[in-house]
Protein backbone atom coordinates (compact mmCIF):
# COMPACT_ATOMS: atom_id res chain seq x y z
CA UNK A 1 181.26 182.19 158.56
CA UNK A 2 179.80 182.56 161.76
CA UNK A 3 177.28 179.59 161.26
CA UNK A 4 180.45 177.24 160.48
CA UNK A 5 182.55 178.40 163.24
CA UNK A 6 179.34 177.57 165.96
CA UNK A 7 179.54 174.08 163.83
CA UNK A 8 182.70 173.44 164.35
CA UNK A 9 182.46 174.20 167.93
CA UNK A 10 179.19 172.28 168.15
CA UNK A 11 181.47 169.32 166.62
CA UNK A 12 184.40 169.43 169.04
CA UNK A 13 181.55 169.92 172.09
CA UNK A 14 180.13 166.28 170.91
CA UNK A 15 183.53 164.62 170.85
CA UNK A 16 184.38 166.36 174.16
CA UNK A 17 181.30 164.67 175.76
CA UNK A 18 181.88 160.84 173.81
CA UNK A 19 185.99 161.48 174.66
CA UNK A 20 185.43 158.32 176.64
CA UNK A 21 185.73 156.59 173.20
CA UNK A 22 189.70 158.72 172.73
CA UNK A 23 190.60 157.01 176.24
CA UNK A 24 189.49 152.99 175.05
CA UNK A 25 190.75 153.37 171.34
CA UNK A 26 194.29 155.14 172.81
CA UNK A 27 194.81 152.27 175.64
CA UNK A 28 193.70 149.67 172.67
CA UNK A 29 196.27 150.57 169.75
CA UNK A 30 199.27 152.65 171.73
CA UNK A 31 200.79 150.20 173.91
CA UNK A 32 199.80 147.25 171.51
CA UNK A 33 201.19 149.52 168.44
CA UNK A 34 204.37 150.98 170.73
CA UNK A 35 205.13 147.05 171.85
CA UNK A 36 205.44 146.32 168.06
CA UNK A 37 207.27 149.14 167.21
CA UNK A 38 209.81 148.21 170.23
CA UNK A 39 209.91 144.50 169.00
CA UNK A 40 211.49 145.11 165.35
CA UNK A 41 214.56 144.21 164.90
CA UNK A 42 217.62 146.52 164.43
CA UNK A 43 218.93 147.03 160.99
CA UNK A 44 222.14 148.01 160.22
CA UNK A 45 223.26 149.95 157.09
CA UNK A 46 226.73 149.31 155.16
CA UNK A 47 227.62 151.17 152.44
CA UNK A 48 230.24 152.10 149.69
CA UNK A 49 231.38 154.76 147.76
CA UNK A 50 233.38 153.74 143.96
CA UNK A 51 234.40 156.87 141.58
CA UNK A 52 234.23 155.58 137.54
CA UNK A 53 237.18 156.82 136.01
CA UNK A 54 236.34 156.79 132.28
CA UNK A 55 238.93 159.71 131.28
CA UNK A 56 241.88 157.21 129.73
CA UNK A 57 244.68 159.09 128.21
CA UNK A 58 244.78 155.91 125.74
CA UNK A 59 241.36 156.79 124.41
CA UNK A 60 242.47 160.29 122.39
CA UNK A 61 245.37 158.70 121.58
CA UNK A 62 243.85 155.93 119.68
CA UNK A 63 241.27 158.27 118.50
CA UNK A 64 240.62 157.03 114.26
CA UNK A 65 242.59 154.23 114.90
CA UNK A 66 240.35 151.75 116.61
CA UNK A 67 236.71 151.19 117.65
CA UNK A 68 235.81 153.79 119.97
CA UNK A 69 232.87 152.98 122.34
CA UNK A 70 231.52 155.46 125.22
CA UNK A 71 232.50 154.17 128.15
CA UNK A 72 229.95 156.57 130.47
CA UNK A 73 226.70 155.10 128.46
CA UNK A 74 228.34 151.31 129.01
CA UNK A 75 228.93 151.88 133.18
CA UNK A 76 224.85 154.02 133.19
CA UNK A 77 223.86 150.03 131.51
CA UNK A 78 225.76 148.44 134.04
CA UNK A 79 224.29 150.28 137.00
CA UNK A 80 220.55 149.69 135.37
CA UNK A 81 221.68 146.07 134.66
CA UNK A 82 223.23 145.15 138.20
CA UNK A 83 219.97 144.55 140.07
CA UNK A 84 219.03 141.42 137.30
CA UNK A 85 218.23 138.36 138.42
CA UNK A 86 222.46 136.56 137.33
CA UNK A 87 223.70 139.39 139.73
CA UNK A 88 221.40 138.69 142.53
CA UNK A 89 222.11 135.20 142.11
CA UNK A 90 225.81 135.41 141.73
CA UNK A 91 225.50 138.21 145.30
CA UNK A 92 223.99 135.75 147.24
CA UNK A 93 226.40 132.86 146.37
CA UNK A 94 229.54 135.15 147.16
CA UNK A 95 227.37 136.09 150.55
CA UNK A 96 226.31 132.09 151.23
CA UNK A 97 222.52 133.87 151.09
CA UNK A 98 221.48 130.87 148.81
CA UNK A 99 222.53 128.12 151.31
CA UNK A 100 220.15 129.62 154.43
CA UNK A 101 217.44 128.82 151.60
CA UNK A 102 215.86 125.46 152.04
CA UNK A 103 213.26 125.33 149.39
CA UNK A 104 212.87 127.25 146.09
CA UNK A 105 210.37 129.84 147.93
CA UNK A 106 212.59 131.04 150.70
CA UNK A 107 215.62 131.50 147.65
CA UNK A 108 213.02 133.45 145.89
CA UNK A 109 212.32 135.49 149.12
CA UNK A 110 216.20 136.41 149.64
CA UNK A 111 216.41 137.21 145.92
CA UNK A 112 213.64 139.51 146.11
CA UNK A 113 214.93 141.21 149.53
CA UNK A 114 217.96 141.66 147.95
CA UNK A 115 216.65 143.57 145.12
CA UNK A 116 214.16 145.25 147.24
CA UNK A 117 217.18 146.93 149.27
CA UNK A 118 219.93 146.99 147.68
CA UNK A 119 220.19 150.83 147.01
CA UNK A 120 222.71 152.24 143.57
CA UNK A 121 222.73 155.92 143.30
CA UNK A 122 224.81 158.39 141.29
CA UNK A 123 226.35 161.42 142.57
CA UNK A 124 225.52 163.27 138.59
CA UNK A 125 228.17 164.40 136.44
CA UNK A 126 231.21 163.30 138.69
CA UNK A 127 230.82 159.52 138.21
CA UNK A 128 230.45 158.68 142.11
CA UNK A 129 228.30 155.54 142.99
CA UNK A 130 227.06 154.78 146.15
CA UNK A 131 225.69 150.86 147.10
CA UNK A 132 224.12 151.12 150.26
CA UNK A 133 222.05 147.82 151.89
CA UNK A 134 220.35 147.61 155.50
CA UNK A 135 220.22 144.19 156.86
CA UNK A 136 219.55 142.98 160.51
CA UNK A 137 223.57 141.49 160.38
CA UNK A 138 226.27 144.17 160.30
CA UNK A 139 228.73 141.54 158.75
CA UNK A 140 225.85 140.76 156.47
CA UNK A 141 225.15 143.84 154.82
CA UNK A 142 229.00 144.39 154.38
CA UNK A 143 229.00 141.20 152.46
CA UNK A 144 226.12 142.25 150.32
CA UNK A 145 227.93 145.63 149.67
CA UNK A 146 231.01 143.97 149.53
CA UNK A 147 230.10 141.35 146.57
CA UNK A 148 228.04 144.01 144.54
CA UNK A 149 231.02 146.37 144.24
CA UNK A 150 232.60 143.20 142.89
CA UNK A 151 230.16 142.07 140.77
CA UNK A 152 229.68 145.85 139.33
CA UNK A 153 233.53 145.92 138.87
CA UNK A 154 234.12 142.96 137.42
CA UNK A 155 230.32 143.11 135.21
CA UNK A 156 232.23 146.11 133.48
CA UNK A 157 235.18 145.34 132.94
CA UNK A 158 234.33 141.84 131.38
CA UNK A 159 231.90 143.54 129.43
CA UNK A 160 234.36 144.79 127.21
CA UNK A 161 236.39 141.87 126.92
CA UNK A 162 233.36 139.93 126.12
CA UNK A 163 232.72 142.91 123.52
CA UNK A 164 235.94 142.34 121.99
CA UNK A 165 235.73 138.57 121.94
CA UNK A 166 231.82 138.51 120.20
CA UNK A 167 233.54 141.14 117.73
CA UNK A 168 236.59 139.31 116.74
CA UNK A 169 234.42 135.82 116.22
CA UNK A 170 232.10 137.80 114.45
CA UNK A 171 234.51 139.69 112.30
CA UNK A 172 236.35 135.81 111.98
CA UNK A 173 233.10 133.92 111.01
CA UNK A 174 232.28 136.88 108.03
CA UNK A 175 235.57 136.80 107.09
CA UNK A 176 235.77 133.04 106.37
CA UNK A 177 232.56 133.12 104.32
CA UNK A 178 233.51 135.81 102.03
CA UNK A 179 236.82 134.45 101.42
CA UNK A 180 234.95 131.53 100.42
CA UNK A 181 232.54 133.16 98.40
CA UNK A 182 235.85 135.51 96.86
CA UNK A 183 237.49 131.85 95.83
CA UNK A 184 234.55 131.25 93.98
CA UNK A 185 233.88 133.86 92.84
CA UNK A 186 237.62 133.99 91.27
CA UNK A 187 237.11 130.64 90.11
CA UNK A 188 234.55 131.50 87.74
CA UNK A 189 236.08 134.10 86.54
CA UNK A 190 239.00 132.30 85.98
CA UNK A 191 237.51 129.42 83.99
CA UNK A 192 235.90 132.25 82.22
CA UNK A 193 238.19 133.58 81.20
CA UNK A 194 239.60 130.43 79.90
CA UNK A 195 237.16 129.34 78.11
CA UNK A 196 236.72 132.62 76.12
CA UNK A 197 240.36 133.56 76.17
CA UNK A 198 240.25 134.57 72.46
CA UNK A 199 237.35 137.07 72.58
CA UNK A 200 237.30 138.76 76.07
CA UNK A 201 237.88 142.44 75.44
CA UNK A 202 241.03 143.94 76.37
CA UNK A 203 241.76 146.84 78.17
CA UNK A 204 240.56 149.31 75.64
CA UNK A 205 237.09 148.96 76.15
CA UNK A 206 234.03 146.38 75.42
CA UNK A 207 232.98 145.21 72.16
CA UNK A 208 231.67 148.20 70.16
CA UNK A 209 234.47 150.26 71.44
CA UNK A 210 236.93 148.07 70.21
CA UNK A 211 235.00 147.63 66.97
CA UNK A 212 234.74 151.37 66.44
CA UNK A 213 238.21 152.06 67.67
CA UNK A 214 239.78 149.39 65.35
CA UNK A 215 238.11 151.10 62.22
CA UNK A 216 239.39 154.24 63.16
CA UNK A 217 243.08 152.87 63.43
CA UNK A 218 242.35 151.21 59.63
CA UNK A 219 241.16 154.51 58.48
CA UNK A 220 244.38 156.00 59.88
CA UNK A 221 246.92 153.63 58.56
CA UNK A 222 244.78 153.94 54.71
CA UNK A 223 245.52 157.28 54.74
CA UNK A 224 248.99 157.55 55.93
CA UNK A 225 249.25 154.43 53.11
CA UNK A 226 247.84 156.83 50.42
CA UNK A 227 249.65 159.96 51.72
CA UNK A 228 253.24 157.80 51.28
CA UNK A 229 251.77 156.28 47.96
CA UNK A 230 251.93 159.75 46.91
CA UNK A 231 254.91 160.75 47.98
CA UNK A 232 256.57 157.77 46.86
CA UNK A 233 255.40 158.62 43.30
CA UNK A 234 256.42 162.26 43.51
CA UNK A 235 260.33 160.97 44.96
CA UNK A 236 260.37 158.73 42.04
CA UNK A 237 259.43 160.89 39.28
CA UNK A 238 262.11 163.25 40.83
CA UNK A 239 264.68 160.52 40.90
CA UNK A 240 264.12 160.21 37.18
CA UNK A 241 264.38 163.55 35.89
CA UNK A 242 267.47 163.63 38.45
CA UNK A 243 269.36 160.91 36.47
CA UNK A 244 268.24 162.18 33.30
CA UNK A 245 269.68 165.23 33.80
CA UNK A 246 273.35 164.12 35.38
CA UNK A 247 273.63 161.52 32.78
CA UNK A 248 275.39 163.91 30.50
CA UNK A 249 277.47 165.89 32.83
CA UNK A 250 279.50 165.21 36.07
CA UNK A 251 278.61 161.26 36.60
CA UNK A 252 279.54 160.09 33.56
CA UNK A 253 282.47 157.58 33.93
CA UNK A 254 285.77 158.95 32.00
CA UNK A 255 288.19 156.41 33.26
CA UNK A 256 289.00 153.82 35.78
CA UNK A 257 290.09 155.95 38.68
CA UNK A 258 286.78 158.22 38.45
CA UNK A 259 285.36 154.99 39.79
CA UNK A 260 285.61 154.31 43.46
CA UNK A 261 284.81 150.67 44.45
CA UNK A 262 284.87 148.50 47.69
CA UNK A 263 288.52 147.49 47.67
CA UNK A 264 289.84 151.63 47.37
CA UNK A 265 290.60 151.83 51.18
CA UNK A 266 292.57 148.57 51.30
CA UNK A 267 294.18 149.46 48.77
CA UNK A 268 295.48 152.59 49.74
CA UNK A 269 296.63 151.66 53.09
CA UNK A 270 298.93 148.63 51.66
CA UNK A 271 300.26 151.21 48.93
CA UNK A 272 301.33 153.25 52.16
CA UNK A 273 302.69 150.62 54.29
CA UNK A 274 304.73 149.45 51.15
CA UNK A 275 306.28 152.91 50.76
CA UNK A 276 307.17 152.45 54.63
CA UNK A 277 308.90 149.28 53.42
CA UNK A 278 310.71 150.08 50.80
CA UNK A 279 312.43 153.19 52.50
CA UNK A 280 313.65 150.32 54.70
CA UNK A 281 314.23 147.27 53.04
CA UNK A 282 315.17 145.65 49.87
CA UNK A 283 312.87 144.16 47.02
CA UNK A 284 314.20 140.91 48.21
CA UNK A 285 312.44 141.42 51.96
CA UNK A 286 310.51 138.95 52.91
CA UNK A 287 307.39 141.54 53.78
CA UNK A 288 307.89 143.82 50.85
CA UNK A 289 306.94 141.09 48.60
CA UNK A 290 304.35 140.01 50.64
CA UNK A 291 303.23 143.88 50.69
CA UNK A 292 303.58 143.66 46.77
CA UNK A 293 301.45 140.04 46.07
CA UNK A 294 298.57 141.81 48.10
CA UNK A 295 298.73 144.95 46.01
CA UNK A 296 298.72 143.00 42.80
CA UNK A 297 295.72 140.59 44.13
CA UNK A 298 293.46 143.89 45.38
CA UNK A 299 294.11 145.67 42.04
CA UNK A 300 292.62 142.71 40.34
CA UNK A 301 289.60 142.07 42.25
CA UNK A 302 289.40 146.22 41.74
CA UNK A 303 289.65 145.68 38.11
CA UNK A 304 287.06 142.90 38.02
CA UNK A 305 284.59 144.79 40.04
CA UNK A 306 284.83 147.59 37.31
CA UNK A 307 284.49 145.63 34.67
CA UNK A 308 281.33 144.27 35.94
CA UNK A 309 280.24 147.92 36.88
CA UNK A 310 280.81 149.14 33.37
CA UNK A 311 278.63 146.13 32.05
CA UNK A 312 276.10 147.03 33.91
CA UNK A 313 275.79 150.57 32.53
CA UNK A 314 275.74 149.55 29.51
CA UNK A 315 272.90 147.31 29.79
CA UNK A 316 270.56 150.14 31.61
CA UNK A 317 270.75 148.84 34.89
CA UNK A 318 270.37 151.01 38.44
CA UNK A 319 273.28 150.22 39.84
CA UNK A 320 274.61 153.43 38.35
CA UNK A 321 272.26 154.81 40.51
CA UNK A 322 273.38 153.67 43.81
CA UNK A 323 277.01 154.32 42.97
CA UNK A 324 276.44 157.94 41.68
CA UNK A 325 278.20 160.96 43.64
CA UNK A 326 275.84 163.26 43.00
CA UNK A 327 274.19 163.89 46.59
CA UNK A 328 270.63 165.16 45.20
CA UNK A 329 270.12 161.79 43.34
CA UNK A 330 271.75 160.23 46.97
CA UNK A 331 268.92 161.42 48.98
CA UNK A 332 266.19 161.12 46.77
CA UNK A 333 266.81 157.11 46.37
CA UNK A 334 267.53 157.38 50.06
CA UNK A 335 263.74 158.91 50.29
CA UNK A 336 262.21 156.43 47.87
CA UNK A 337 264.03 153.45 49.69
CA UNK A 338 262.32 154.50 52.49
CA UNK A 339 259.10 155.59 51.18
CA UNK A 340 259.14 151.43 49.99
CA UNK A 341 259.74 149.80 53.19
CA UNK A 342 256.76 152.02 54.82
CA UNK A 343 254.52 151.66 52.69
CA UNK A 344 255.09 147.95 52.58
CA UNK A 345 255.25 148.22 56.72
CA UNK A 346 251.68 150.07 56.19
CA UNK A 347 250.07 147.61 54.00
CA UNK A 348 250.89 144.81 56.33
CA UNK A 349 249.36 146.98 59.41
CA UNK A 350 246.40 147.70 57.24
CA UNK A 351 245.77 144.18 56.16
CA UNK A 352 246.10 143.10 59.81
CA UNK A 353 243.48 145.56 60.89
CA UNK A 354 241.34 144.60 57.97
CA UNK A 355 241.70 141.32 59.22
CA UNK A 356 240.71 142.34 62.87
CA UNK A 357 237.48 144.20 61.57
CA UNK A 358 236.18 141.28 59.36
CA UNK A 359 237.00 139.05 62.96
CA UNK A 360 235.02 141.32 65.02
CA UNK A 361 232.23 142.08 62.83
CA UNK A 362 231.53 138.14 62.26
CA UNK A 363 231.08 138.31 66.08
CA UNK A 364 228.89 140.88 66.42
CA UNK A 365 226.02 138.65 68.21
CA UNK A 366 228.18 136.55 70.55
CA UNK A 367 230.86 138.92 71.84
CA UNK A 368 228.35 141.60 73.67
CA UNK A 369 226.62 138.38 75.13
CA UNK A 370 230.30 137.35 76.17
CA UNK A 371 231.05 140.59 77.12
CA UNK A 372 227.69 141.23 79.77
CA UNK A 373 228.56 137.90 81.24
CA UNK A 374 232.16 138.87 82.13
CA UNK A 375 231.10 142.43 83.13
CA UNK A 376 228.55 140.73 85.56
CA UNK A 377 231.09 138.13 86.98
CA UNK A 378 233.75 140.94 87.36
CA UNK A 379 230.76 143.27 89.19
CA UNK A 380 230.24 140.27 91.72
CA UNK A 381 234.09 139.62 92.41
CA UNK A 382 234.77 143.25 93.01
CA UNK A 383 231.89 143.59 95.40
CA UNK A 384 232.85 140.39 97.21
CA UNK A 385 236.67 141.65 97.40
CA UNK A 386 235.50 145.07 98.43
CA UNK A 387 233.79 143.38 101.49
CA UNK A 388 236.46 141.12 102.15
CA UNK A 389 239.36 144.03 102.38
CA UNK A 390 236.76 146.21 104.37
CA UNK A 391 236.01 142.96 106.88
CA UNK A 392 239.82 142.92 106.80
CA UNK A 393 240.43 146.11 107.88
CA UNK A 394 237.86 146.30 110.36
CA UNK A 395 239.86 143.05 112.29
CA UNK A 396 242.68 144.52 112.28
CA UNK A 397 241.13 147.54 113.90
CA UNK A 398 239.17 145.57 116.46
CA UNK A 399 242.62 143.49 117.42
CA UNK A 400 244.13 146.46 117.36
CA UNK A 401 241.45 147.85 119.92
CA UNK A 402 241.45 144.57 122.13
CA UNK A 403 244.96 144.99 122.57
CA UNK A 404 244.77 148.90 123.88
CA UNK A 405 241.06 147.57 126.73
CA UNK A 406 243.90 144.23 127.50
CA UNK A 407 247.10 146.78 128.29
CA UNK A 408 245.21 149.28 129.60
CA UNK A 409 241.91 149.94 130.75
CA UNK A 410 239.61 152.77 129.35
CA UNK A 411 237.69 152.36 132.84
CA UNK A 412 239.10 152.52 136.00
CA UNK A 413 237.28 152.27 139.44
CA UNK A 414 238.34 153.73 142.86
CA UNK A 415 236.55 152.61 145.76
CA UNK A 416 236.15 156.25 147.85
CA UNK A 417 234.45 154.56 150.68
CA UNK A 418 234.81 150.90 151.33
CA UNK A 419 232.27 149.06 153.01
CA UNK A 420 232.48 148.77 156.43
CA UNK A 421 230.02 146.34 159.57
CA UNK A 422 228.34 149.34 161.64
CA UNK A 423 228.41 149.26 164.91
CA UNK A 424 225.34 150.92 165.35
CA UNK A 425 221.62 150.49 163.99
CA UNK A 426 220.52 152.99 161.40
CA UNK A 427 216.41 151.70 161.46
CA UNK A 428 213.94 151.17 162.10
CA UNK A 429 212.56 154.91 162.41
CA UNK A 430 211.14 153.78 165.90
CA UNK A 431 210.28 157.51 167.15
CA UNK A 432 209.09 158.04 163.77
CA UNK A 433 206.89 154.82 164.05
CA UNK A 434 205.92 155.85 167.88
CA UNK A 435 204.41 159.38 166.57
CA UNK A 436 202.52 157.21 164.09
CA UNK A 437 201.16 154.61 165.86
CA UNK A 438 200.08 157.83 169.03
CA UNK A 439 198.81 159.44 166.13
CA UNK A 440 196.66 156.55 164.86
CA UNK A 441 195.36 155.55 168.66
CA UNK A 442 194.38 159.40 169.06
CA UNK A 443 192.82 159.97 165.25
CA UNK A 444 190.64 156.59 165.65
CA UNK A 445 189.40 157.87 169.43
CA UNK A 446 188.38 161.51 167.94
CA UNK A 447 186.71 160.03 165.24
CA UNK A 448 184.69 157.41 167.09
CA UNK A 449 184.09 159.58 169.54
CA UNK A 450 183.00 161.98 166.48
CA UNK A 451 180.59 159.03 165.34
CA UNK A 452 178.90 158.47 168.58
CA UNK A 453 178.50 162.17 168.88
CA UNK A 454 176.46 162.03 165.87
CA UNK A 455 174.51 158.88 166.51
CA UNK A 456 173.69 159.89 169.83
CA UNK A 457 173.41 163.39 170.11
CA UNK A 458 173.61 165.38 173.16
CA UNK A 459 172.55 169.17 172.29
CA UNK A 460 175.35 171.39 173.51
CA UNK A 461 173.91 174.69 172.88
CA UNK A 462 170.42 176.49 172.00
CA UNK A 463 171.50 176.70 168.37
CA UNK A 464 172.12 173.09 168.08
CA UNK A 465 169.03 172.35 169.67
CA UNK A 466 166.73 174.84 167.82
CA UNK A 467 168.12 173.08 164.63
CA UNK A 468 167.77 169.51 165.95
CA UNK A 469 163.86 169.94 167.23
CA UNK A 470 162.37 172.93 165.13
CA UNK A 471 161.45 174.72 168.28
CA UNK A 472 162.14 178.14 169.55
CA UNK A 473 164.48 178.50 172.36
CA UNK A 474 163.20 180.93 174.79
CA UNK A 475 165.33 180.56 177.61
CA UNK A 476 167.85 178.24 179.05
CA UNK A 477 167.78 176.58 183.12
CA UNK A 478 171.54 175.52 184.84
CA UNK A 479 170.97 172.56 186.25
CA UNK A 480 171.44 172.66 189.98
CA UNK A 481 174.82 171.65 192.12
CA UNK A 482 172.51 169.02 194.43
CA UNK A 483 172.29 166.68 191.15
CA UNK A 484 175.99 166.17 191.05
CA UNK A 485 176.44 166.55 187.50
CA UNK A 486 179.47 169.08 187.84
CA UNK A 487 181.43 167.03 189.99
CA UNK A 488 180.93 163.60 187.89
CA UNK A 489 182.17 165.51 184.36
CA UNK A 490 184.99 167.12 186.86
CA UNK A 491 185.96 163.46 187.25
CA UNK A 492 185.74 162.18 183.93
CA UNK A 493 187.60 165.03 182.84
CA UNK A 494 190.29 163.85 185.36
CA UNK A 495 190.04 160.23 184.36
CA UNK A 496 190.86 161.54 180.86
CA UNK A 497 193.59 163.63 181.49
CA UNK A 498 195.09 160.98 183.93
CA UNK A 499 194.66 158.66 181.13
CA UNK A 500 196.47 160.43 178.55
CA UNK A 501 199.34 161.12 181.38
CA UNK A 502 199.55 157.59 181.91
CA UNK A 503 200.05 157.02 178.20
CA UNK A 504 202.70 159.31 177.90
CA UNK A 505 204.32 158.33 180.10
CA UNK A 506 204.23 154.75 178.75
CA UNK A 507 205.64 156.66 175.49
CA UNK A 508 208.43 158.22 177.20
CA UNK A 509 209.39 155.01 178.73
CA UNK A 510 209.40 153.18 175.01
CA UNK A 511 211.80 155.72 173.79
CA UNK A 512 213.70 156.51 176.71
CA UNK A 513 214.85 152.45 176.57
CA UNK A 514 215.66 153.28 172.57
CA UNK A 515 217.34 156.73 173.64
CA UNK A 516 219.27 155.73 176.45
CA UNK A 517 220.46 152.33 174.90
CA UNK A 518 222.96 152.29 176.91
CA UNK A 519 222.37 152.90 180.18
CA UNK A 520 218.94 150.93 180.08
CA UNK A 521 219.19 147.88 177.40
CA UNK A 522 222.65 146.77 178.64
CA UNK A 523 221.75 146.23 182.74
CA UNK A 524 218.27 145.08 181.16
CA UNK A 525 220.09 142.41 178.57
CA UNK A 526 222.92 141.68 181.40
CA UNK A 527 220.07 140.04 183.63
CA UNK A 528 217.69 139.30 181.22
């Protein structure tokens, strides 16, 4: 440790002795650097300060009802997207940028500047944006501020009307080619249809359901035809032992009024109203005898009627039957009567559906072919319609959506700050620059001075030597006052520190004209 400390000092003793070097590098780079530094040109900074409102009270609201889109990831794109080359255009047309530009390379110069300063940052979760520019024009760099809030406003907000637009052409364009393809697709079907309008399955099923199910119904009505059959032959043998047995007793026919006929009613109520008549007129009255020639014509078509009825009986007919009183015999014709008509109703079902299976089973290798070609057009038309309704209902929800973002707007912007022309310059970093370009002048002396030390030694101690030459040091000799030596590094010592003085003073001078602005650059620029 102690061999690098006597190093170090060794080091330092060499640039001490070459410091003449730290005095010609300092006057070469700090006045020429601080002259530069004084030279550039003010800038002035303009900013603005916009809060993105994205909390609509529309948006829950409409929540399910229409396309929802997140406003916060669409204003992040906008902010990455304002710096493209459209915006910088459009920024320097508002700002009449483009017309200082005389040739395509100086446009492409103020494009670039203006993305090189034009500063966006975000505040984090509160939505605050700040646009900040520095230009050597105040009213400038208000402009530029100025026309980017714009341009960020208005990018936004016509971003979702442009949205809305490129949806509902979209949406428009899909939904006039499937209702093309859907009128196709129902033409087919309908000339299908057509053509094959006696075979298509109904309802109940395809082909071999039908088949199957048609079979079963034949099987059904065969047995409900045997079942009657059966009855019918039980009702009639009991219908014949019935007669047999009352044909002896209570309906056998003893006289004429035992026998009721058709005209028994009429009869009955003239032989009343003629009673009424004769308790009131004559013989002679004009309705009595009416009364009477009715009487006398019923009684004879009553007679007639019996007479026919008692030829019949004779003869074995069943007209006895239907005329008979006794109320077993009544309902037991009444059940074969009606035993008759269903089983004739039955036979003509059954022969229908005989007819139906026969039909069917003589088609039994072009229906199924019929039937997969109707199941594949009907496959394609519901698909199509399925899109159609859903392309349907998706317009209606994006109309429905571009009519909340054109009443009211999901985003709103409020400009916190405005931008406003300062009135005084916020750069260059002049001191900043000064204490760079002292700190260069003084780094490049040391370390020439550093160099030359090591080219051109000059042993500063017995160490150093010893290490230099090999040889032992035994002693060391002052050098005497009578050569002068003292007094000549007492003077450069003095021409270094009065150089250095000099130079900061020089400093002080360079930022006492940027300190005091105005109490030195206005006399200065009032006769200047």
């Amino acid at each position: 440790m102690q061999e690098i400390l006597e190093e170090i000092i060794d080091y330092l003793k060499g640039i001490w002795i070459k410091r003449r070097y730290i005095i010609i590098s300092t006057w070469l780079i700090c006045p020429v650097g601080w002259y530069f530094v004084a030279a550039m040109p003010d800038v002035y900074k303009s900013d603005a300060r916009v809060y993105v409102d994205t909390q609509s009270l529309l948006r829950p609201l409409l929540r399910g009802l229409t396309v929802e889109t997140n406003p916060d990831t669409q204003i992040r794109l906008m902010v990455k997207t304002l710096l493209s080359r459209p915006n910088l255009e459009r920024i320097s047309r508002m700002t009449d940028l483009d017309v200082q530009a005389t040739n395509t390379e100086q446009y492409e110069a103020i494009i670039k500047r203006l993305k090189e300063n034009i500063k966006i940052s975000s505040a984090g979760r509160e939505n605050i944006y700040t646009l900040a520019i520095e230009d050597k024009d105040p009213e400038m760099a208000k402009s530029i501020v100025q026309s980017a809030l714009t341009v960020f406003i208005e990018n936004t907000l016509g971003e979702t009307r442009s949205d809305s637009d490129s949806a509902q052409k979209f949406l428009n364009t899909q939904l006039k080619e499937y209702e093309n393809r859907l009128s196709a697709a129902e033409s087919r079907l309908t000339d299908f249809k057509q053509k094959y309008s006696g075979v298509l399955p109904d309802q109940s099923g395809g082909f071999y359901n039908k088949l199957s199910s048609t079979k079963e119904k034949l099987k059904a009505i065969e047995l409900e035809l045997l079942e009657n059959k059966t009855k019918l032959k039980s009702a009639k043998e009991q219908l014949t032992q019935s007669i047999a047995s009352s044909s002896a007793g209570e309906n056998k026919i003893k006289n004429d009024s035992s026998i009721q006929t058709t005209y028994d009613a009429r009869i009955s109520d003239l032989e009343a109203q003629f009673d009424g008549l004769t308790l009131r007129y004559t013989d002679k009255h004009p309705d009595v005898i009416e009364v009477t020639r009715s009487l006398e014509h019923l009684n004879k078509q009553r007679s007639t009627e019996i007479e026919n009825y008692l030829a019949a009986t004779k003869d074995g007919g069943t007209n006895y039957n239907s005329l008979n009183k006794n109320p077993v015999i009544q309902e037991v014709q009444i059940q074969v009567n009606q035993l008759e008509n269903l089983i004739a109703s039955l036979n003509v079902r059954a022969h229908d559906y005989r007819q139906r299976v026969q039909d069917l089973e003589s088609k039994i290798h072009t229906l199924p072919e019929i039937e997969a070609e109707l199941v594949a057009l009907n496959r394609g038309y519901e698909i199509t319609k399925s899109k159609y309704e859903d392309l349907l209902a998706r317009k209606e929800t994006a109309q429905l959506a571009q009519q909340a973002d054109e009443t009211t707007d999901k985003i709103q912007f409020r400009v916190i700050d405005p931008p406003r022309a300062a009135t005084k310059p916020s750069g260059p970093a002049r001191f900043v620059f000064f204490g760079i370009v002292t700190i260069l002048g003084v780094g490049v002396g040391v370390g020439l001075s550093l160099l030359m030390s090591q080219l051109t030694p000059v042993a500063t101690s017995t160490t150093q030597l010893n290490k230099a030459t090999g040889v032992p040091i035994f002693g060391v000799v002052s050098a005497n006052q009578n050569l002068g030596l003292q007094k000549w590094h007492k003077r450069k010592t003095l021409i270094f520190v009065g150089s250095n003085l000099l130079l900061l003073g020089l400093l002080m001078m360079f930022m006492s004209y940027f300190l005091f602005a105005d109490a030195i650059q206005a006399p200065l620029k009032r006769i200047f």
